[in-house]
C-alpha atoms as a PDB file:
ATOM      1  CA  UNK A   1      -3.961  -8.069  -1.903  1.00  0.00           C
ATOM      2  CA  UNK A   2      -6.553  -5.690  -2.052  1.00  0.00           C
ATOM      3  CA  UNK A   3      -9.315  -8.288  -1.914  1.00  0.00           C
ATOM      4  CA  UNK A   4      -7.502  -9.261   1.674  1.00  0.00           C
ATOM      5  CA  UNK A   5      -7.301  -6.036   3.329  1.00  0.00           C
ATOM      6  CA  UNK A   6      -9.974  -4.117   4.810  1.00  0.00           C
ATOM      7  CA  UNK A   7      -9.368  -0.722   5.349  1.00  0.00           C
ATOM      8  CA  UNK A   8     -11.985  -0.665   8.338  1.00  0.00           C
ATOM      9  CA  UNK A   9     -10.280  -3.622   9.748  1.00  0.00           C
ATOM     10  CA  UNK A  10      -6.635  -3.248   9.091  1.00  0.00           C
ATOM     11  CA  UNK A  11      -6.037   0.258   7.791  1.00  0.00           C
ATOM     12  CA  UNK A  12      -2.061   0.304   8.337  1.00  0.00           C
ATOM     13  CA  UNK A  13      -2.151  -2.884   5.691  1.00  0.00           C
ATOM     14  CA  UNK A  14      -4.492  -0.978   3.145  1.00  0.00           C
ATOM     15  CA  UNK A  15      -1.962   1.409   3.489  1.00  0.00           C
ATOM     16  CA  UNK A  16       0.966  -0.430   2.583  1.00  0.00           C
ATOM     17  CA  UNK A  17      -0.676  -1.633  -0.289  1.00  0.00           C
ATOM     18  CA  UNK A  18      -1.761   2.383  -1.298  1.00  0.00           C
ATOM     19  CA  UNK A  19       2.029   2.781  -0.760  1.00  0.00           C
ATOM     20  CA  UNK A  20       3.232   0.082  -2.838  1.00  0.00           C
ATOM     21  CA  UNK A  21       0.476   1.328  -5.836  1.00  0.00           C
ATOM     22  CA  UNK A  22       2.341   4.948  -5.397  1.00  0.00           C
ATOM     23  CA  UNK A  23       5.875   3.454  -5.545  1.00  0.00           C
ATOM     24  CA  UNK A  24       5.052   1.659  -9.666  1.00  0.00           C
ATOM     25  CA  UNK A  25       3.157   5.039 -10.529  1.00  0.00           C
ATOM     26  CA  UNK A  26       6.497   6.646  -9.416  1.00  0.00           C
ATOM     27  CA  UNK A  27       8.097   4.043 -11.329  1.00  0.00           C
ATOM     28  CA  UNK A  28       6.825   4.874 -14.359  1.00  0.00           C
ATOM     29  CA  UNK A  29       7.204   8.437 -14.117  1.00  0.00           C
ATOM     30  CA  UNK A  30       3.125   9.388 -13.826  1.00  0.00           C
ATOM     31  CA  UNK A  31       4.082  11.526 -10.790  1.00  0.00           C
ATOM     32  CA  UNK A  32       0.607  13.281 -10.038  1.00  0.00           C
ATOM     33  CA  UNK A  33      -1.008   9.742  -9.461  1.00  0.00           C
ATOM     34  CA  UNK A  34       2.081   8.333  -7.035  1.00  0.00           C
ATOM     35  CA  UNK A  35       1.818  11.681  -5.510  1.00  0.00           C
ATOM     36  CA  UNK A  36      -2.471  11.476  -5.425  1.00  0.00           C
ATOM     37  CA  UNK A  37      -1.859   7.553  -3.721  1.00  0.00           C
ATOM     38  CA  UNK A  38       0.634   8.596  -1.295  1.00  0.00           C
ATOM     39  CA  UNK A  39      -1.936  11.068   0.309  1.00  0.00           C
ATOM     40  CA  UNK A  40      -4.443   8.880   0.177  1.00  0.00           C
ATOM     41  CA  UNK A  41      -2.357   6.264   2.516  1.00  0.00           C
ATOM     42  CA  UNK A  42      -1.319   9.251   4.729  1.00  0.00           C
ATOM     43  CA  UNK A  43      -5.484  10.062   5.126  1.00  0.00           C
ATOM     44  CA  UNK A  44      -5.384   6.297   6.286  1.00  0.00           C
ATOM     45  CA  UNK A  45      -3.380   6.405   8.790  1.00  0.00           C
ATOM     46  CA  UNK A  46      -4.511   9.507  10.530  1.00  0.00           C
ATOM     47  CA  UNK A  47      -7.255   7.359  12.094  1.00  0.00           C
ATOM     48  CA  UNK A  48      -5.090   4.667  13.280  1.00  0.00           C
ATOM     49  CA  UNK A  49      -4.157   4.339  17.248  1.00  0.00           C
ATOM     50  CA  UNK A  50      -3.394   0.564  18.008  1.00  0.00           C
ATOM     51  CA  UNK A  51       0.102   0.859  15.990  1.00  0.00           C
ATOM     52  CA  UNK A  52       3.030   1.274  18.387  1.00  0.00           C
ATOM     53  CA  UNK A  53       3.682   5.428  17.827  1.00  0.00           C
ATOM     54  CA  UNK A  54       7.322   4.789  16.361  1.00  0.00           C
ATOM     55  CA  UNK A  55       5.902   2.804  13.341  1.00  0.00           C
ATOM     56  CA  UNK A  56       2.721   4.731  12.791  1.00  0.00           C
ATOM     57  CA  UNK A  57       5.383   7.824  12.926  1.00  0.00           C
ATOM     58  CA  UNK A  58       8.055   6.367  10.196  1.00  0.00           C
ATOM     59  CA  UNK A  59       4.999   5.509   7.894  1.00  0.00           C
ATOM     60  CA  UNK A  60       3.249   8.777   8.143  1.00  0.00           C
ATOM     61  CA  UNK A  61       6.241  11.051   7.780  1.00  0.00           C
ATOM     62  CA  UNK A  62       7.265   9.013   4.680  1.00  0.00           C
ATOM     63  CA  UNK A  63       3.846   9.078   3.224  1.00  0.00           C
ATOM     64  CA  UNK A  64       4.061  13.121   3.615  1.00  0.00           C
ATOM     65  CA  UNK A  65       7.602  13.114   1.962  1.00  0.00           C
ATOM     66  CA  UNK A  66       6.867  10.515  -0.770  1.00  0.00           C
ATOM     67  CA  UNK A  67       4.188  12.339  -2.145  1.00  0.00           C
ATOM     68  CA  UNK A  68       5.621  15.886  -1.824  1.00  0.00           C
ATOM     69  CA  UNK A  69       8.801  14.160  -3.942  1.00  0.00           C
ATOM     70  CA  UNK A  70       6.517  12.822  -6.519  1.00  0.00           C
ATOM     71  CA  UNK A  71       4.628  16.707  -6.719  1.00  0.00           C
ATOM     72  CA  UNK A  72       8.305  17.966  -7.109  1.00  0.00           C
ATOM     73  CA  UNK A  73       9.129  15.293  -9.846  1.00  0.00           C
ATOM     74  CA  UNK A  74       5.870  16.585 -11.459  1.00  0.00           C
ATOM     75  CA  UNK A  75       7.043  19.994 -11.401  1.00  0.00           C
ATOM     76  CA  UNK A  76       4.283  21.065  -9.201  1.00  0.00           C
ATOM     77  CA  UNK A  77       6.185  22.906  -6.472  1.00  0.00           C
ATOM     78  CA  UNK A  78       3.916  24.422  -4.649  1.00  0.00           C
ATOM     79  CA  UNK A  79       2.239  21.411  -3.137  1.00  0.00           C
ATOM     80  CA  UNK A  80       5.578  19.691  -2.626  1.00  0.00           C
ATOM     81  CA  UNK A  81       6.848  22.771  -0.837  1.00  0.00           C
ATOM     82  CA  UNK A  82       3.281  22.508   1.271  1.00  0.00           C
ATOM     83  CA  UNK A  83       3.907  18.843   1.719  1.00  0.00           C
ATOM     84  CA  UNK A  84       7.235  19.550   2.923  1.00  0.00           C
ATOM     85  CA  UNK A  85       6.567  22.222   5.151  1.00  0.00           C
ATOM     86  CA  UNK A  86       3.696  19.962   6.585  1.00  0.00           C
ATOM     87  CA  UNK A  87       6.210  17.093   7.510  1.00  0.00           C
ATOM     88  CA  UNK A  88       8.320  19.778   9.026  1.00  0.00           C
ATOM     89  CA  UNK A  89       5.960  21.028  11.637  1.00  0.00           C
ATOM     90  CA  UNK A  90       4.676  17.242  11.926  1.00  0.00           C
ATOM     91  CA  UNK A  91       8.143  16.327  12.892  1.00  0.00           C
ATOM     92  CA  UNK A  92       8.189  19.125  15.396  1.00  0.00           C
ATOM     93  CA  UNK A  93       4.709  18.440  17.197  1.00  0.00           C
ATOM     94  CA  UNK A  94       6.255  14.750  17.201  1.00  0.00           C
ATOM     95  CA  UNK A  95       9.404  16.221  19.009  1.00  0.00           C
ATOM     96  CA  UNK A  96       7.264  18.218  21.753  1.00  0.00           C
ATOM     97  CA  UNK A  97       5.424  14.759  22.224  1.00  0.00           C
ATOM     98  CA  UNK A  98       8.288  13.052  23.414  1.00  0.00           C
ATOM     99  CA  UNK A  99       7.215   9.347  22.003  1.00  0.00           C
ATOM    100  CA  UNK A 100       9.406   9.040  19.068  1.00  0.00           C
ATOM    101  CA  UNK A 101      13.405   8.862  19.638  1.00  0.00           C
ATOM    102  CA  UNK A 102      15.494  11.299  18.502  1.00  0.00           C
ATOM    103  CA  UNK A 103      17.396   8.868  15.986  1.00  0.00           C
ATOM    104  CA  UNK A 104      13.922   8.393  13.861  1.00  0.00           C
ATOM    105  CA  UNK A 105      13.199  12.272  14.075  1.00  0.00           C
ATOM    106  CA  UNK A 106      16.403  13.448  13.289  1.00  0.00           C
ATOM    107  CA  UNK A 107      16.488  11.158   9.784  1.00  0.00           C
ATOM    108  CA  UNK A 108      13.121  12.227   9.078  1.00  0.00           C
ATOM    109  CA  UNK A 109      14.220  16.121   9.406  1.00  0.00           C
ATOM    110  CA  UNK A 110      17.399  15.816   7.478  1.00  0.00           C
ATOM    111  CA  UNK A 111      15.420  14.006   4.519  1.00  0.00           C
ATOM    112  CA  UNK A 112      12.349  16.844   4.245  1.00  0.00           C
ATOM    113  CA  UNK A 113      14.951  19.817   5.269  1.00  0.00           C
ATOM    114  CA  UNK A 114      17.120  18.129   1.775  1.00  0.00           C
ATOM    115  CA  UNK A 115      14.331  17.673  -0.294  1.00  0.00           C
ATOM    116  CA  UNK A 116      12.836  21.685   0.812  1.00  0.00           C
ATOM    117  CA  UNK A 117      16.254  23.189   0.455  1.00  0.00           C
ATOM    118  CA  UNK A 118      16.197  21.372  -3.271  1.00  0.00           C
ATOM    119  CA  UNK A 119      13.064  22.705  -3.927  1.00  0.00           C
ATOM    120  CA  UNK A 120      13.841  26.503  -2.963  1.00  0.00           C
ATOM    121  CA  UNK A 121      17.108  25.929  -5.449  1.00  0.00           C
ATOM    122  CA  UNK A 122      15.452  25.096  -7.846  1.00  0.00           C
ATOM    123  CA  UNK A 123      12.819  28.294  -7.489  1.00  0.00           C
ATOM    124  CA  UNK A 124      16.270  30.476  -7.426  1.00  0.00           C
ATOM    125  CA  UNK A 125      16.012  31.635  -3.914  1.00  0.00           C
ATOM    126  CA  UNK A 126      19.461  30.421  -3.466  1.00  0.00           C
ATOM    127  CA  UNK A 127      20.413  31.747   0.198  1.00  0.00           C
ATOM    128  CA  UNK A 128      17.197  29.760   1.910  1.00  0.00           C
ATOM    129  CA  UNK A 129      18.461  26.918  -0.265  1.00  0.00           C
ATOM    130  CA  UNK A 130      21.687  27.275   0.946  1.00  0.00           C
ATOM    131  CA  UNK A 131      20.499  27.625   4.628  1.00  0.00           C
ATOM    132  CA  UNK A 132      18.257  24.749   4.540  1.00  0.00           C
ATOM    133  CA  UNK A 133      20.749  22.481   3.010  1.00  0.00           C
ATOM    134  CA  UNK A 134      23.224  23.483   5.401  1.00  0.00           C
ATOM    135  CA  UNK A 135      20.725  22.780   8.403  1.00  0.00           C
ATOM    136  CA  UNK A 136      20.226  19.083   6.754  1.00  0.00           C
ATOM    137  CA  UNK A 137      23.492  18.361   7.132  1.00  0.00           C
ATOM    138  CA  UNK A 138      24.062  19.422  10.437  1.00  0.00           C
ATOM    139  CA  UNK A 139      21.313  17.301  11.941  1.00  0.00           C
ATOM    140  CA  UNK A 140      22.786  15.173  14.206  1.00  0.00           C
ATOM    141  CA  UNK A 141      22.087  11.673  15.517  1.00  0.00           C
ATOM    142  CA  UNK A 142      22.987   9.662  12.230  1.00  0.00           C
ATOM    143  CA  UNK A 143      25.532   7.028  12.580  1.00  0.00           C
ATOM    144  CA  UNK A 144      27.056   7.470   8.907  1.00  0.00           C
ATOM    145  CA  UNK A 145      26.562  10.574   6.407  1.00  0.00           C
ATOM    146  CA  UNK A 146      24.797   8.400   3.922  1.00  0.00           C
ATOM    147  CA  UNK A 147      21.430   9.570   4.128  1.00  0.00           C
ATOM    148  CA  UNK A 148      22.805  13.204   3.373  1.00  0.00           C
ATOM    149  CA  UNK A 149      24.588  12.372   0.561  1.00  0.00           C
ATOM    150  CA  UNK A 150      21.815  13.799  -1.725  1.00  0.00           C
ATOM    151  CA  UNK A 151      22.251  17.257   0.164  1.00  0.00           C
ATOM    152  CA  UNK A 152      25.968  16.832  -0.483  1.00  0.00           C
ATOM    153  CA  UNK A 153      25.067  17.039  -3.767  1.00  0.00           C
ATOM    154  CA  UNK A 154      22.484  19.951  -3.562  1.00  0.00           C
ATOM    155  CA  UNK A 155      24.380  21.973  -1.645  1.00  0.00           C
ATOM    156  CA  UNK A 156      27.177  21.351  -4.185  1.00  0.00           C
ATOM    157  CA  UNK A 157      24.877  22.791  -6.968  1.00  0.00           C
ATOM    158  CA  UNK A 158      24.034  25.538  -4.868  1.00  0.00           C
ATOM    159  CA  UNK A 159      27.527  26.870  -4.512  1.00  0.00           C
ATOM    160  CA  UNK A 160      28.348  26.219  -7.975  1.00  0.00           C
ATOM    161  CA  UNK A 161      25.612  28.749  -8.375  1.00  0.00           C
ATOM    162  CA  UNK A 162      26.877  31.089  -6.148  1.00  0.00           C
ATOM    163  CA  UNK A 163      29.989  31.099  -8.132  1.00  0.00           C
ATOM    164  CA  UNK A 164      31.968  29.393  -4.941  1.00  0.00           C
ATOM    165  CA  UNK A 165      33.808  26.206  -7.571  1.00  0.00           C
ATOM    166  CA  UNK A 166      36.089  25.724  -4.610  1.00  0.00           C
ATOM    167  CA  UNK A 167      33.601  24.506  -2.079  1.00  0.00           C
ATOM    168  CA  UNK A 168      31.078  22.755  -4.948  1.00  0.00           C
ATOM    169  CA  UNK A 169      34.279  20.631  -5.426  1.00  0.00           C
ATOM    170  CA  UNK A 170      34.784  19.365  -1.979  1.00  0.00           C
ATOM    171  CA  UNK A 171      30.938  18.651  -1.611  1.00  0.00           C
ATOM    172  CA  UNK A 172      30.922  16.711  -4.526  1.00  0.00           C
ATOM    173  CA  UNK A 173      34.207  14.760  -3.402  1.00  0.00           C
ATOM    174  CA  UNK A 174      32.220  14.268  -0.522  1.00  0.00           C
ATOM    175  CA  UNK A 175      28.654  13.182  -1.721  1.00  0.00           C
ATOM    176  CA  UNK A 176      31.459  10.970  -4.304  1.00  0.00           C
ATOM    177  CA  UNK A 177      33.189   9.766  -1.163  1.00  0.00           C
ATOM    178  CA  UNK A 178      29.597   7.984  -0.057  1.00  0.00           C
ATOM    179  CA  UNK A 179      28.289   6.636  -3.234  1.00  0.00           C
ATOM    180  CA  UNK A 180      29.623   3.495  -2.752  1.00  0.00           C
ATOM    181  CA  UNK A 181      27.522   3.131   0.581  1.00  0.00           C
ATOM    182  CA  UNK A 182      24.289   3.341  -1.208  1.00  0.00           C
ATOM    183  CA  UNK A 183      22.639  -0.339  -1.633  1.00  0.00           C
ATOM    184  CA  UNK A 184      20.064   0.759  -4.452  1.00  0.00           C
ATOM    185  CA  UNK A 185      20.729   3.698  -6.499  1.00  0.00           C
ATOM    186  CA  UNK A 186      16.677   4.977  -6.039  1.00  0.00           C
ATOM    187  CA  UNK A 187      17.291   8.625  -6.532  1.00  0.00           C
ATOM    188  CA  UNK A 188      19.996   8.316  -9.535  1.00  0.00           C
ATOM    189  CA  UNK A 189      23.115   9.397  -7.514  1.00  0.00           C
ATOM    190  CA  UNK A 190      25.544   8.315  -9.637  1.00  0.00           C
ATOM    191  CA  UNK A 191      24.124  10.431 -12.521  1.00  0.00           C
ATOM    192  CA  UNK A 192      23.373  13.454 -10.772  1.00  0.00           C
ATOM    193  CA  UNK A 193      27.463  13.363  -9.467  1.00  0.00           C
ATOM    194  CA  UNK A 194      28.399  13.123 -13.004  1.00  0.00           C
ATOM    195  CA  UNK A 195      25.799  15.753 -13.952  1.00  0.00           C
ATOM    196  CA  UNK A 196      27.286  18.092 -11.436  1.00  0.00           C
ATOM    197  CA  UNK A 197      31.294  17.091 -12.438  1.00  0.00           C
ATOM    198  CA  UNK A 198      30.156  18.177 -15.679  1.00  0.00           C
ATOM    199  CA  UNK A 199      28.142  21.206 -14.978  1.00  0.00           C
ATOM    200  CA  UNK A 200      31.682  21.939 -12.484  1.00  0.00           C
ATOM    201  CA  UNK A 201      33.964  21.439 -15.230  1.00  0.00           C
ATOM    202  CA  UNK A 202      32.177  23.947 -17.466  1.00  0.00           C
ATOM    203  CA  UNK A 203      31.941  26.675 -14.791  1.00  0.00           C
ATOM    204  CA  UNK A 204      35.805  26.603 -14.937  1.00  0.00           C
ATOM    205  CA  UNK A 205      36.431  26.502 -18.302  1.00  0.00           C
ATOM    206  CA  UNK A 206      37.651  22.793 -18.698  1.00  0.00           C
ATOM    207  CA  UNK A 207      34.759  21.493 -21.682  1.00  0.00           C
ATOM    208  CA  UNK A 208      37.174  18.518 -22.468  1.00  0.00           C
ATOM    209  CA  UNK A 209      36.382  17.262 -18.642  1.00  0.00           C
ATOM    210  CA  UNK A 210      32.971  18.318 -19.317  1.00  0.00           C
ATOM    211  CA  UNK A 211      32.198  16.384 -21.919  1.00  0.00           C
ATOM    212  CA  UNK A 212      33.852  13.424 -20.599  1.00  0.00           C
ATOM    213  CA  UNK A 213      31.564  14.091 -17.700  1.00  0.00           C
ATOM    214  CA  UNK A 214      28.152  14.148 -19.341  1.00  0.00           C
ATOM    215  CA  UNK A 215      28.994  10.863 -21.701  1.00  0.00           C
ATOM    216  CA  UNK A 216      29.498   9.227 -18.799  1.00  0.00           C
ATOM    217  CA  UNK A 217      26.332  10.817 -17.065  1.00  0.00           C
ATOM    218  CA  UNK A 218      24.152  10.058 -20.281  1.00  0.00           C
ATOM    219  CA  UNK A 219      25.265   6.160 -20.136  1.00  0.00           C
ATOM    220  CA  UNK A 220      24.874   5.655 -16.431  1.00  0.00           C
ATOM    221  CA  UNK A 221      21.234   7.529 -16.951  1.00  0.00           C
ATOM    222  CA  UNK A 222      20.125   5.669 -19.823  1.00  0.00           C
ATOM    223  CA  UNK A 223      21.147   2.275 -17.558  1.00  0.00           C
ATOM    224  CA  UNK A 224      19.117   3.469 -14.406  1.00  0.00           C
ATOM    225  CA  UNK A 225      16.441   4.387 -16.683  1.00  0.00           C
ATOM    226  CA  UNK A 226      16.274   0.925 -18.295  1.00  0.00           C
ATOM    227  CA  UNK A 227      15.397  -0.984 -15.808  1.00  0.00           C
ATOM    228  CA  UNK A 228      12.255   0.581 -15.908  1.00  0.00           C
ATOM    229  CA  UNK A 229      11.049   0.961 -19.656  1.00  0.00           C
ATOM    230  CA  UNK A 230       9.162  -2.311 -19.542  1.00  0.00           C
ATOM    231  CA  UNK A 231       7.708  -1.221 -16.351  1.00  0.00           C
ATOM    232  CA  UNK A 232       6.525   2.592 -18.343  1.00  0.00           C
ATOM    233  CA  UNK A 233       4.954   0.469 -21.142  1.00  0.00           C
ATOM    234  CA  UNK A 234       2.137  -1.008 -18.698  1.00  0.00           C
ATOM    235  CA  UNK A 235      -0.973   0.413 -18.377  1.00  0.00           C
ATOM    236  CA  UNK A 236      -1.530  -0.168 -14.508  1.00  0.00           C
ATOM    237  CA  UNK A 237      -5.316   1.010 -14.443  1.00  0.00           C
ATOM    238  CA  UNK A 238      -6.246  -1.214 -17.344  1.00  0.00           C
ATOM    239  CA  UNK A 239      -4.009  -3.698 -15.621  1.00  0.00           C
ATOM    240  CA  UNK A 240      -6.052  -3.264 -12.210  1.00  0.00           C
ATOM    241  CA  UNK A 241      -9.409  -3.234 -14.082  1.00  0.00           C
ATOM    242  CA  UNK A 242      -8.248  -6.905 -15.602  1.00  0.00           C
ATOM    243  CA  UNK A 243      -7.382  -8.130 -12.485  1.00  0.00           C
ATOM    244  CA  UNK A 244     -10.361  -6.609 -10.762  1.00  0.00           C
ATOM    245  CA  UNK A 245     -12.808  -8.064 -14.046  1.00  0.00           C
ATOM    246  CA  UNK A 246     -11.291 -11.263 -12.505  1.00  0.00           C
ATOM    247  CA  UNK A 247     -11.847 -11.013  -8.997  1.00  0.00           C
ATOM    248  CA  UNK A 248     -15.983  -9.952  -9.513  1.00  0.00           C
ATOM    249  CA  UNK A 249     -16.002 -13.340 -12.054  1.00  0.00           C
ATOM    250  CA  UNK A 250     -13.713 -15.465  -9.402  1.00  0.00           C
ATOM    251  CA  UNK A 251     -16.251 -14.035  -6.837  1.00  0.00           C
ATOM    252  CA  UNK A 252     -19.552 -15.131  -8.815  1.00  0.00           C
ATOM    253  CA  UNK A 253     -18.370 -18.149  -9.736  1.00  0.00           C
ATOM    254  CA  UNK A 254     -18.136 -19.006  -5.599  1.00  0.00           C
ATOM    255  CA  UNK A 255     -21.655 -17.562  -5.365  1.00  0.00           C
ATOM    256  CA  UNK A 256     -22.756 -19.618  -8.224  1.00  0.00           C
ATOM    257  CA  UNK A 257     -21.269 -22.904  -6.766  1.00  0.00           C
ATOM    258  CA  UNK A 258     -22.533 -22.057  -3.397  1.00  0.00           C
ATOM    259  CA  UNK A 259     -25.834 -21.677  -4.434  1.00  0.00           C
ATOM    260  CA  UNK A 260     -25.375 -24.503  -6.912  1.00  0.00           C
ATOM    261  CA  UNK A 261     -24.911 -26.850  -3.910  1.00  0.00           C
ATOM    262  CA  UNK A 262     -27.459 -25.045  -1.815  1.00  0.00           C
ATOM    263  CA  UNK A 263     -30.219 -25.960  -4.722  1.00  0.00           C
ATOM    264  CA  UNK A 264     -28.597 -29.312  -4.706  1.00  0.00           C
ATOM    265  CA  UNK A 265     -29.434 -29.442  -0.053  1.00  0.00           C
ATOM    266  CA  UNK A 266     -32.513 -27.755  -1.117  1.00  0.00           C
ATOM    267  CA  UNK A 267     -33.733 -30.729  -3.722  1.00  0.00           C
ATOM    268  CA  UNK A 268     -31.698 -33.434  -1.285  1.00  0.00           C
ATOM    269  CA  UNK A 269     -34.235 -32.036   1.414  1.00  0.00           C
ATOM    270  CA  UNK A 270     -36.985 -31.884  -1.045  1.00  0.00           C
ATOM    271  CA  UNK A 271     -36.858 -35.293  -2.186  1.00  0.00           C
ATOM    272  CA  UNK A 272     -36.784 -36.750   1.611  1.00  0.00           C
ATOM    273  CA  UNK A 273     -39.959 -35.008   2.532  1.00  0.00           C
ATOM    274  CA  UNK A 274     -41.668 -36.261  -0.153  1.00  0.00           C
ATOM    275  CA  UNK A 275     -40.251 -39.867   1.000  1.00  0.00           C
ATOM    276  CA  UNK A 276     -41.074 -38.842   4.897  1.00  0.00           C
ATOM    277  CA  UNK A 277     -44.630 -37.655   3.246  1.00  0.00           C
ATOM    278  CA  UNK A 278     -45.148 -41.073   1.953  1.00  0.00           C
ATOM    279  CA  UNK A 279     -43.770 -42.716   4.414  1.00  0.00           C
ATOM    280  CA  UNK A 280     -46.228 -41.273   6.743  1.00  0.00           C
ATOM    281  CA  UNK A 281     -49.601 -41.396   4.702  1.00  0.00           C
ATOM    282  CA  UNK A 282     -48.733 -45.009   4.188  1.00  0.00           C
ATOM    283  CA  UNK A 283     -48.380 -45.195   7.891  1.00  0.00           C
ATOM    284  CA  UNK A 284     -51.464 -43.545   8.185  1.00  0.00           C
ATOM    285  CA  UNK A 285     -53.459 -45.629   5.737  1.00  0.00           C
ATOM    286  CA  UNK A 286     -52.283 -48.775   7.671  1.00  0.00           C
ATOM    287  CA  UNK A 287     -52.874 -47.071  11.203  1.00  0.00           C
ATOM    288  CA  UNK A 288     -56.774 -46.333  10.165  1.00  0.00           C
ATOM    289  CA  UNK A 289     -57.236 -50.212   8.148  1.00  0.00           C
ATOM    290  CA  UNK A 290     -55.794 -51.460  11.581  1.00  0.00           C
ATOM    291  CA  UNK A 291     -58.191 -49.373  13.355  1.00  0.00           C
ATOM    292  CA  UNK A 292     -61.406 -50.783  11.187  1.00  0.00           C
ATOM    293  CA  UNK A 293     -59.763 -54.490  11.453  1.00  0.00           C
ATOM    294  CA  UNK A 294     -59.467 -53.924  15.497  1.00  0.00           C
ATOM    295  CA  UNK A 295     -63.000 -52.784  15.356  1.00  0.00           C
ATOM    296  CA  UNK A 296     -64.274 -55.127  13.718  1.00  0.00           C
ATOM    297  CA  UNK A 297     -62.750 -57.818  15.537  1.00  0.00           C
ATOM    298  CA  UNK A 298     -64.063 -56.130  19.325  1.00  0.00           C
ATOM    299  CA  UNK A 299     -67.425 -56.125  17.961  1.00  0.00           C
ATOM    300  CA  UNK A 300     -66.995 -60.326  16.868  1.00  0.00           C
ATOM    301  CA  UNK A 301     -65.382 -60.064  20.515  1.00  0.00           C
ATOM    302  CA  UNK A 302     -68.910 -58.369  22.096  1.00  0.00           C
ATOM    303  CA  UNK A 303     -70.703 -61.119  19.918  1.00  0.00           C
ATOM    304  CA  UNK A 304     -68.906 -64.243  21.541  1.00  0.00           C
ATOM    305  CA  UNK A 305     -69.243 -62.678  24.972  1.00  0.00           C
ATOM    306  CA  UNK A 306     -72.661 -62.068  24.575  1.00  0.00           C
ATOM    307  CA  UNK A 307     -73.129 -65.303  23.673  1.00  0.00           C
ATOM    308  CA  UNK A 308     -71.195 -66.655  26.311  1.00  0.00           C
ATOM    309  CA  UNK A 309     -73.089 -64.934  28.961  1.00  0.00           C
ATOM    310  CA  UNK A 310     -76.114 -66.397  27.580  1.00  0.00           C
ATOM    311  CA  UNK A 311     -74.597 -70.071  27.956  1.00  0.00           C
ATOM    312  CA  UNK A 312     -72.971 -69.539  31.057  1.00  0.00           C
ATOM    313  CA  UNK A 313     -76.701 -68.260  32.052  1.00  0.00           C
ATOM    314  CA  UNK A 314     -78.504 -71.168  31.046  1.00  0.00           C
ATOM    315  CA  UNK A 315     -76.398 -73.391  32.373  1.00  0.00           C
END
């Protein structure tokens, strides 16, 4: 793919590609370098302007919120919260704009205010958490609540913090309620419920429940996890090396035929000058013997005229 794109020519196709690099980095749990590609496809498309402004908008606000995910997953919070601020306030200058609709704006805002209220959880600040969390949920525009489930489920934690087991119960029921909705289990839902059932059941005493809980958890983890072991064991850069070790030989070997059959026009073209070369000194030979035999024969001509002038005299 890469040998097909251009990023002069088609940057929102480079782009891709840089996204789809990010997305097996991710994959195989080497955050830093998803996080690294992700930026670099979001520096790409800052120059684009022949994209219709809805698309260029979805690809650029997911590029910000990719990679601040992966900086989170790497534990380096203070570029995801950066990241995530930065999507915020790119969300807002999209808003003042006018271009984008609401319905593409509004699901962009509830997924960075989620994933920014997560992040401020996890840091302890709590009430912002709590706040932001809150905010995601109320975002309006969505036509079901699954793209909030995660928040469900954040908010849940939250409250479980702040001691409130009553309402972490009926967010979980509720993030519980939608799991069935989700197509592909990306961000490990279904664990991180269980997790949560468990780390609820322990808050109020009930370590049977718990423990039921976190089995359960540890098996549906070790499943999601699974899938991509054989994916972890790759070495992509090696892998990319190979493939580009490859390419340069697939790419000599063209020049090599190509010049190959350009010695081969070159010795074809050769070989008929030499023949046109002969060809033409033999001509030339036979032009100049023609030209002695012709003057030769005018001078016999001169001869029998002269003679005949003599005769024609006389008589």
């Amino acid at each position: 793919i890469r040998s097909l794109t251009d990023p002069a020519e088609d940057p929102v196709a480079y782009s891709e590609y840089i996204t789809r690099i990010a997305q097996l980095y991710y994959a195989q749990q080497r955050y830093r370098q998803a996080a690294r590609y992700h930026l670099t496809a979001h520096a790409i498309l800052q120059s684009v302007e022949t994209e219709s402004p809805q698309y260029l908008f979805y690809l650029r606000q997911a590029a910000l919120s990719n990679a601040g995910f992966s900086y989170e997953r790497a534990n380096m919070l203070d570029s995801a919260a950066f990241l995530y601020n930065k999507g915020l306030a790119y969300l807002k200058e999209e808003d003042e704009k006018n271009i984008v609709g609401k319905r593409m704006l509004n699901a962009s805002k509830i997924v960075f205010l989620d994933n920014l209220g997560g992040l401020k959880a996890q840091t302890g600040d709590l009430e912002t958490a709590r706040s932001l969390l809150e905010q995601s949920i109320a975002v309006p525009g969505t036509e079901n609540e699954q793209s909030k489930t995660t928040a469900f489920l954040k908010l849940a934690n939250v409250y479980m913090q702040l001691g409130n087991l009553t309402k972490a119960d009926s967010l979980l029921k509720i993030a519980e309620y939608h799991m069935p909705v989700v197509i592909e289990d990306i961000y490990n839902i279904s664990p991180r419920v269980l997790k949560a059932r468990s780390d609820l059941a322990v808050a109020g005493n009930d370590y049977k429940l718990a423990h039921s809980y976190l089995t359960r958890y540890i098996d549906a983890l070790d499943s999601a996890q699974q899938k991509n072991r054989k994916l972890s064991g790759i070495d992509f850069n090696l892998k990319f090396e190979s493939i580009q070790d490859k390419q340069d030989i697939a790419i000599l070997s063209r020049i090599v035929e190509k010049r190959t059959y350009s010695l081969m026009v070159a010795g074809l073209f050769l070989v008929m000058l030499v023949f046109i070369i002969v060809l033409v000194l033999k001509n030339s030979r036979q032009a100049r013997k023609a030209q002695r035999v012709s003057v030769e024969h005018n001078k016999q001509l001169e001869k029998v005229i002269a003679q005949l002038e003599i005769s024609n005299q006389e008589y």
